[in-house]
Protein backbone atom coordinates (compact mmCIF):
# COMPACT_ATOMS: atom_id res chain seq x y z
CA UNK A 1 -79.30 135.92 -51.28
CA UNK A 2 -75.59 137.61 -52.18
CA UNK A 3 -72.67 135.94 -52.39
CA UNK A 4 -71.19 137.88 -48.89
CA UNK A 5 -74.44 137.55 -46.71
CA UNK A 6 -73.98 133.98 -47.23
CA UNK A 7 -70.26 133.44 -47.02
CA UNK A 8 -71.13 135.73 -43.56
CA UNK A 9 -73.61 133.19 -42.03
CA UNK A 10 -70.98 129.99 -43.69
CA UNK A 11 -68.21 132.07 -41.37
CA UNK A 12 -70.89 131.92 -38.30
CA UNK A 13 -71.81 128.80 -38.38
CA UNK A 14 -68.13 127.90 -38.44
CA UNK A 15 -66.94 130.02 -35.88
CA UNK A 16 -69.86 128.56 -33.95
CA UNK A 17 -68.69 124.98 -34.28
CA UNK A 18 -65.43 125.45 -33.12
CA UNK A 19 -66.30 127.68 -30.11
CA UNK A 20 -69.04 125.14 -28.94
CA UNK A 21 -66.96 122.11 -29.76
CA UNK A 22 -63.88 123.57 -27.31
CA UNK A 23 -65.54 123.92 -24.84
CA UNK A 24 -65.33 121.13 -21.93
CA UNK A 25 -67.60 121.44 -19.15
CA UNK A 26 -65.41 121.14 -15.61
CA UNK A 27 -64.93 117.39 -14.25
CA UNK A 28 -67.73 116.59 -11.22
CA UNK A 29 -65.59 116.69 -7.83
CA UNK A 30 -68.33 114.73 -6.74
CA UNK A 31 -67.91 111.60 -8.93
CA UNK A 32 -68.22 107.91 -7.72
CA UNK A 33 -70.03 110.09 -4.28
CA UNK A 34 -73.58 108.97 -3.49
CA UNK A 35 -76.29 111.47 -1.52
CA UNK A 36 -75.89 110.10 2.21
CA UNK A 37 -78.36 108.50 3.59
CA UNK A 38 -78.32 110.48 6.53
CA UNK A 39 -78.06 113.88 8.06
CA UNK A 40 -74.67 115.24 8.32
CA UNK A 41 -72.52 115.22 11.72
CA UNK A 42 -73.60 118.40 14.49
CA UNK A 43 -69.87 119.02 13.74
CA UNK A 44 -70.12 119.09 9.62
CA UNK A 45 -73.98 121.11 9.86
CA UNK A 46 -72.70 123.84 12.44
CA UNK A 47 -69.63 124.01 9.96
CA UNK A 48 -71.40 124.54 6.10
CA UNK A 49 -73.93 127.13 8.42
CA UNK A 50 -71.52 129.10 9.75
CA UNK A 51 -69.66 129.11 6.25
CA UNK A 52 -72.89 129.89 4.40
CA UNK A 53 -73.57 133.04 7.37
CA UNK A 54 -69.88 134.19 6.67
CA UNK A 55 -70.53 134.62 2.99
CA UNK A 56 -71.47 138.32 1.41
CA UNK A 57 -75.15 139.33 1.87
CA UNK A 58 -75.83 138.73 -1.86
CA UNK A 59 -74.86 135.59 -1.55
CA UNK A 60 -77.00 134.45 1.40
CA UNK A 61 -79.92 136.00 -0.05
CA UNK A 62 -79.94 133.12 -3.00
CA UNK A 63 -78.48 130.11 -1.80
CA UNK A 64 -79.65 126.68 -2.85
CA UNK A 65 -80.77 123.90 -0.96
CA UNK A 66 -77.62 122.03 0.90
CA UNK A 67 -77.13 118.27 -0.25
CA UNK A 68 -75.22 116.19 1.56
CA UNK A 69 -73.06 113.56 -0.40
CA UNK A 70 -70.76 110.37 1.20
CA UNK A 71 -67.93 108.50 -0.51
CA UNK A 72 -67.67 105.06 1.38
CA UNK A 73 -64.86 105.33 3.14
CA UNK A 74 -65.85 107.82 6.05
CA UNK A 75 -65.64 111.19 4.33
CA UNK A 76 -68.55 113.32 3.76
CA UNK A 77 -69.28 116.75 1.07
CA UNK A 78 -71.90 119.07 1.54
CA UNK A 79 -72.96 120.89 -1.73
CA UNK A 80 -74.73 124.17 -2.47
CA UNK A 81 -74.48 127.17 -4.66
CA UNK A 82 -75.13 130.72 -4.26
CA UNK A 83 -76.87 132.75 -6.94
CA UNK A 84 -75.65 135.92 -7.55
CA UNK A 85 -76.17 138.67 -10.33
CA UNK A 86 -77.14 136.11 -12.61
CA UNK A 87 -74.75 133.65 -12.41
CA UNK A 88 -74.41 130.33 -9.71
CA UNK A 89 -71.34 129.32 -8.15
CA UNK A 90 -71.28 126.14 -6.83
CA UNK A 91 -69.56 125.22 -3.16
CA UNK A 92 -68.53 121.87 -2.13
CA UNK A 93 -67.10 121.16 1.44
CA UNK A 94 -65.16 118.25 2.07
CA UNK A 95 -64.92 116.59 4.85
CA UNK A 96 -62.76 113.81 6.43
CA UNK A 97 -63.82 110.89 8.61
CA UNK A 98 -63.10 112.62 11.64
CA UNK A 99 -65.43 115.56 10.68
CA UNK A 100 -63.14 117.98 9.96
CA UNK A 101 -63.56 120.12 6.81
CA UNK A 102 -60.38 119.61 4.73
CA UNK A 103 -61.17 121.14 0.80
CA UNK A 104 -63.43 123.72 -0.83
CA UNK A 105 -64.19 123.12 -4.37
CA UNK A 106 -66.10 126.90 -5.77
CA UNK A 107 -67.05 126.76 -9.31
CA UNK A 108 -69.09 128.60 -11.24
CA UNK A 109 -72.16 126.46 -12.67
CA UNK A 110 -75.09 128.06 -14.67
CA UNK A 111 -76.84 131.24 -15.42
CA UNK A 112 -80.24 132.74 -14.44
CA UNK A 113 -82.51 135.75 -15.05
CA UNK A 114 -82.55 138.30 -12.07
């Protein structure tokens, strides 16, 4: 092997290191939540459904599974994510005791083959 293919792959692996080393995944919003042990509220369901029917048509053609998340002191999140070209962006509805939806946390979460 010459002297410059191998200072080339040294130079990879470096650049490698440092690119995969500064990167810092995004903190959960959901931390210190638990999955309810319920359904959601009439209120909070009719909410996330019409939010999920006023999203694009490539969106509601891959959307996950809804999970519905509590923190202890009333308030509620419903999670889900919507796949589209490739990529999923994750949506989290917050919800205060009284039912009413008062943050949306979007953020984009992995990628998949279409």
């Amino acid at each position: 092997m010459n002297i410059s293919r191998l200072t080339s792959y040294i130079l990879l692996a470096a650049f490698t290191l440092v690119i995969g080393c500064a990167y810092k995944a995004p903190p959960d919003p959901l931390a210190g939540w638990h999955p309810a042990s319920h359904e959601p509220d009439p209120v909070i369901e009719k909410d996330y459904q019409d939010y999920i029917q006023k999203s694009s048509a490539a969106e509601k053609k891959n959307v996950s599974p809804v999970e519905v998340f509590e923190d202890g002191t009333g308030q509620h999140a419903i999670s889900f994510a919507f796949g589209v070209n490739g990529r999923y962006t994750r949506h989290i509805l917050i919800y205060d005791k009284d039912n009413k939806r008062i943050k949306v946390i979007k953020y984009k979460t992995g990628w998949y083959q279409s």
